[in-house]
C-alpha atoms as a PDB file:
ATOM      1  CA  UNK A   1      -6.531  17.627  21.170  1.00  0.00           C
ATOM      2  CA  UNK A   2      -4.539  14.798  22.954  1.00  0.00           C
ATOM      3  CA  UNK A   3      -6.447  12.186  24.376  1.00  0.00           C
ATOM      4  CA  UNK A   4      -7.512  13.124  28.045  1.00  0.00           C
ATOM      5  CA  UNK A   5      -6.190   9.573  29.338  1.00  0.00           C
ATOM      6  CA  UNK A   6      -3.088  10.328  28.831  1.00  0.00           C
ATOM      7  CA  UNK A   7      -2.553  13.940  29.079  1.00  0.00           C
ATOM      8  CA  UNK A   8      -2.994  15.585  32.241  1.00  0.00           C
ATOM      9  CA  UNK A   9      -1.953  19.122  31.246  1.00  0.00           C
ATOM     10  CA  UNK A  10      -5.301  21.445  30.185  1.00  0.00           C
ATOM     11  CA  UNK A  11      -4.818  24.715  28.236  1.00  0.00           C
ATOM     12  CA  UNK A  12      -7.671  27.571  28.732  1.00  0.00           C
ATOM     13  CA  UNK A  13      -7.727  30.642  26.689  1.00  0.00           C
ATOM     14  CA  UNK A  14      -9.689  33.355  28.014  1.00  0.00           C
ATOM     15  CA  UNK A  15      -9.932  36.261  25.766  1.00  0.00           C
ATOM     16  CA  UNK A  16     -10.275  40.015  27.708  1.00  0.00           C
ATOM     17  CA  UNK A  17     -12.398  42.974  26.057  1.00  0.00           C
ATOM     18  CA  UNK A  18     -11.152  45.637  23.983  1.00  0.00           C
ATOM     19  CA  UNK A  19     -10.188  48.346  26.678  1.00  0.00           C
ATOM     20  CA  UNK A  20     -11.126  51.989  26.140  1.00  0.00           C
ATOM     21  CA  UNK A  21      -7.954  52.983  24.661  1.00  0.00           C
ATOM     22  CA  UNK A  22      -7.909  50.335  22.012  1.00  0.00           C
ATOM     23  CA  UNK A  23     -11.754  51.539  21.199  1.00  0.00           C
ATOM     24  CA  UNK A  24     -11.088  55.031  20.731  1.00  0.00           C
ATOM     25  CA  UNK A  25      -7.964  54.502  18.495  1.00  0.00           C
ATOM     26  CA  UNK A  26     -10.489  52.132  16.674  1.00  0.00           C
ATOM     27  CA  UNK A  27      -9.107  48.811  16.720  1.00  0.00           C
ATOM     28  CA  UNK A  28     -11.676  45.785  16.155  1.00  0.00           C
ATOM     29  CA  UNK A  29     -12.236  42.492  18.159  1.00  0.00           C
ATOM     30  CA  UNK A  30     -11.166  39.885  15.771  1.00  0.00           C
ATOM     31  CA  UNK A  31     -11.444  36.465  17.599  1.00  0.00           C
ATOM     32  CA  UNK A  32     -14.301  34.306  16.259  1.00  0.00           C
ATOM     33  CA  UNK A  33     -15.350  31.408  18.964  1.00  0.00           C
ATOM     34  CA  UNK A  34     -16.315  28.064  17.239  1.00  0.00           C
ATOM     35  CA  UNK A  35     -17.626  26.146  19.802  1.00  0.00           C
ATOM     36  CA  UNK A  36     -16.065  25.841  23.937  1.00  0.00           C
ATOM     37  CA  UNK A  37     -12.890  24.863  22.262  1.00  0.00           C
ATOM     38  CA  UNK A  38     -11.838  27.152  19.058  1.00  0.00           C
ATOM     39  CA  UNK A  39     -10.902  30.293  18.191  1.00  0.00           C
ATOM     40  CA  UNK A  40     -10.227  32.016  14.807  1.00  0.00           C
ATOM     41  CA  UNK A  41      -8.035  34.819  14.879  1.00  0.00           C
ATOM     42  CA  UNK A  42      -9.046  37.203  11.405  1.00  0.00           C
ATOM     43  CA  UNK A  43      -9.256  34.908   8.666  1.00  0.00           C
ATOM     44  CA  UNK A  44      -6.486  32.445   9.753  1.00  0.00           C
ATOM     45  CA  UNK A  45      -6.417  28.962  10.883  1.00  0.00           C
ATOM     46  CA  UNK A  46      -8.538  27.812  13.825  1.00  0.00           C
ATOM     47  CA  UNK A  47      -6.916  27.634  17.188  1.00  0.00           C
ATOM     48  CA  UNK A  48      -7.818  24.886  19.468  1.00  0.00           C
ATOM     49  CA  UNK A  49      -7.912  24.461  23.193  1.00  0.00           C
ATOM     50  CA  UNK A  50      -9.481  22.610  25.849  1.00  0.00           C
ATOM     51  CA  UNK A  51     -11.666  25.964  26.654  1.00  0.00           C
ATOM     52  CA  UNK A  52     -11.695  28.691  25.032  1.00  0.00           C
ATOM     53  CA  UNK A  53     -13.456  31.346  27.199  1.00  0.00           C
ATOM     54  CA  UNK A  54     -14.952  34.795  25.663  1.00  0.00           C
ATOM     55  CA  UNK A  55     -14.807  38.401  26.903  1.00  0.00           C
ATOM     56  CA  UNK A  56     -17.980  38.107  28.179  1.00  0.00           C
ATOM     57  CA  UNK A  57     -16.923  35.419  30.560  1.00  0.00           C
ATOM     58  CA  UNK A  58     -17.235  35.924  34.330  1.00  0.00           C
ATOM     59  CA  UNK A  59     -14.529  35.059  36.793  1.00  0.00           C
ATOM     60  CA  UNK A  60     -16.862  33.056  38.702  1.00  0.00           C
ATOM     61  CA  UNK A  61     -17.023  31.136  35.088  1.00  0.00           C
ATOM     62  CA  UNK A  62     -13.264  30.802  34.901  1.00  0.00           C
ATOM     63  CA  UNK A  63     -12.996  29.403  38.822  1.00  0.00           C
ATOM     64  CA  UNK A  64     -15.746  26.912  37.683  1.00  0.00           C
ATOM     65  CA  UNK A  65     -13.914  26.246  34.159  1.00  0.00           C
ATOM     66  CA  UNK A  66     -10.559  25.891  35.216  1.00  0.00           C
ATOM     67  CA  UNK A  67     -10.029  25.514  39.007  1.00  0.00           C
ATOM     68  CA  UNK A  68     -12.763  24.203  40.688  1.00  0.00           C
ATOM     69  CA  UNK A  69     -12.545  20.907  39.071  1.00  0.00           C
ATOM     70  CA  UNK A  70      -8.385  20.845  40.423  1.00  0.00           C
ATOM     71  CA  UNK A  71     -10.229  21.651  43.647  1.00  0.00           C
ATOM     72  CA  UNK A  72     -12.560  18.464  43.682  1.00  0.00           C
ATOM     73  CA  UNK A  73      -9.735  16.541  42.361  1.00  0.00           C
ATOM     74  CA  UNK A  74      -7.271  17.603  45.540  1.00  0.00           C
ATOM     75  CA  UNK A  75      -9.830  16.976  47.642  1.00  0.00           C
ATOM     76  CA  UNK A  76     -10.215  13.460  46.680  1.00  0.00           C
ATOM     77  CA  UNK A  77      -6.593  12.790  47.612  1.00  0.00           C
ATOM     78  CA  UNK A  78      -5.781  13.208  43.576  1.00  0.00           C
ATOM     79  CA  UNK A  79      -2.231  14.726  42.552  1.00  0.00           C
ATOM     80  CA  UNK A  80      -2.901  17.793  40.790  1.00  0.00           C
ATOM     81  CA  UNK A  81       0.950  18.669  40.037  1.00  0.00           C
ATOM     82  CA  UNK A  82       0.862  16.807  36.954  1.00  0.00           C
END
């Protein structure tokens, strides 16, 4: 990943659920998390991100993840348009 001091840009995955359809026809879940931050996709190369956020992952998780800390930051008096 780039260093944090100078990038501002952050890049969340969040990976949904199988939905019913996709169960019934059969398909399989085939992400593998490593960590907050990596994702293997089937037996390829590992993805990385700045979060990588599971299925199981609650949107209060992905306000506190990825917005609450542009939140604090705008309330400061920080630019969050970077």
């Amino acid at each position: 990943m780039a260093d944090p001091a100078e990038c501002s840009i952050k890049v969340m995955c969040r990976f949904r659920p199988l939905n019913e359809a996709e169960i019934l026809r059969g398909d399989k879940f085939i992400p593998k998390f490593k960590g907050d931050e990596t994702v293997v996709i089937g037996q390829g190369k590992p993805y990385v991100f700045d979060r990588v956020l599971p299925p199981s992952t609650t949107q209060e998780q992905v306000y506190s993840a990825c917005v609450c800390v542009c939140v604090f930051e705008r309330q400061r008096g920080e630019s969050t348009k970077d």
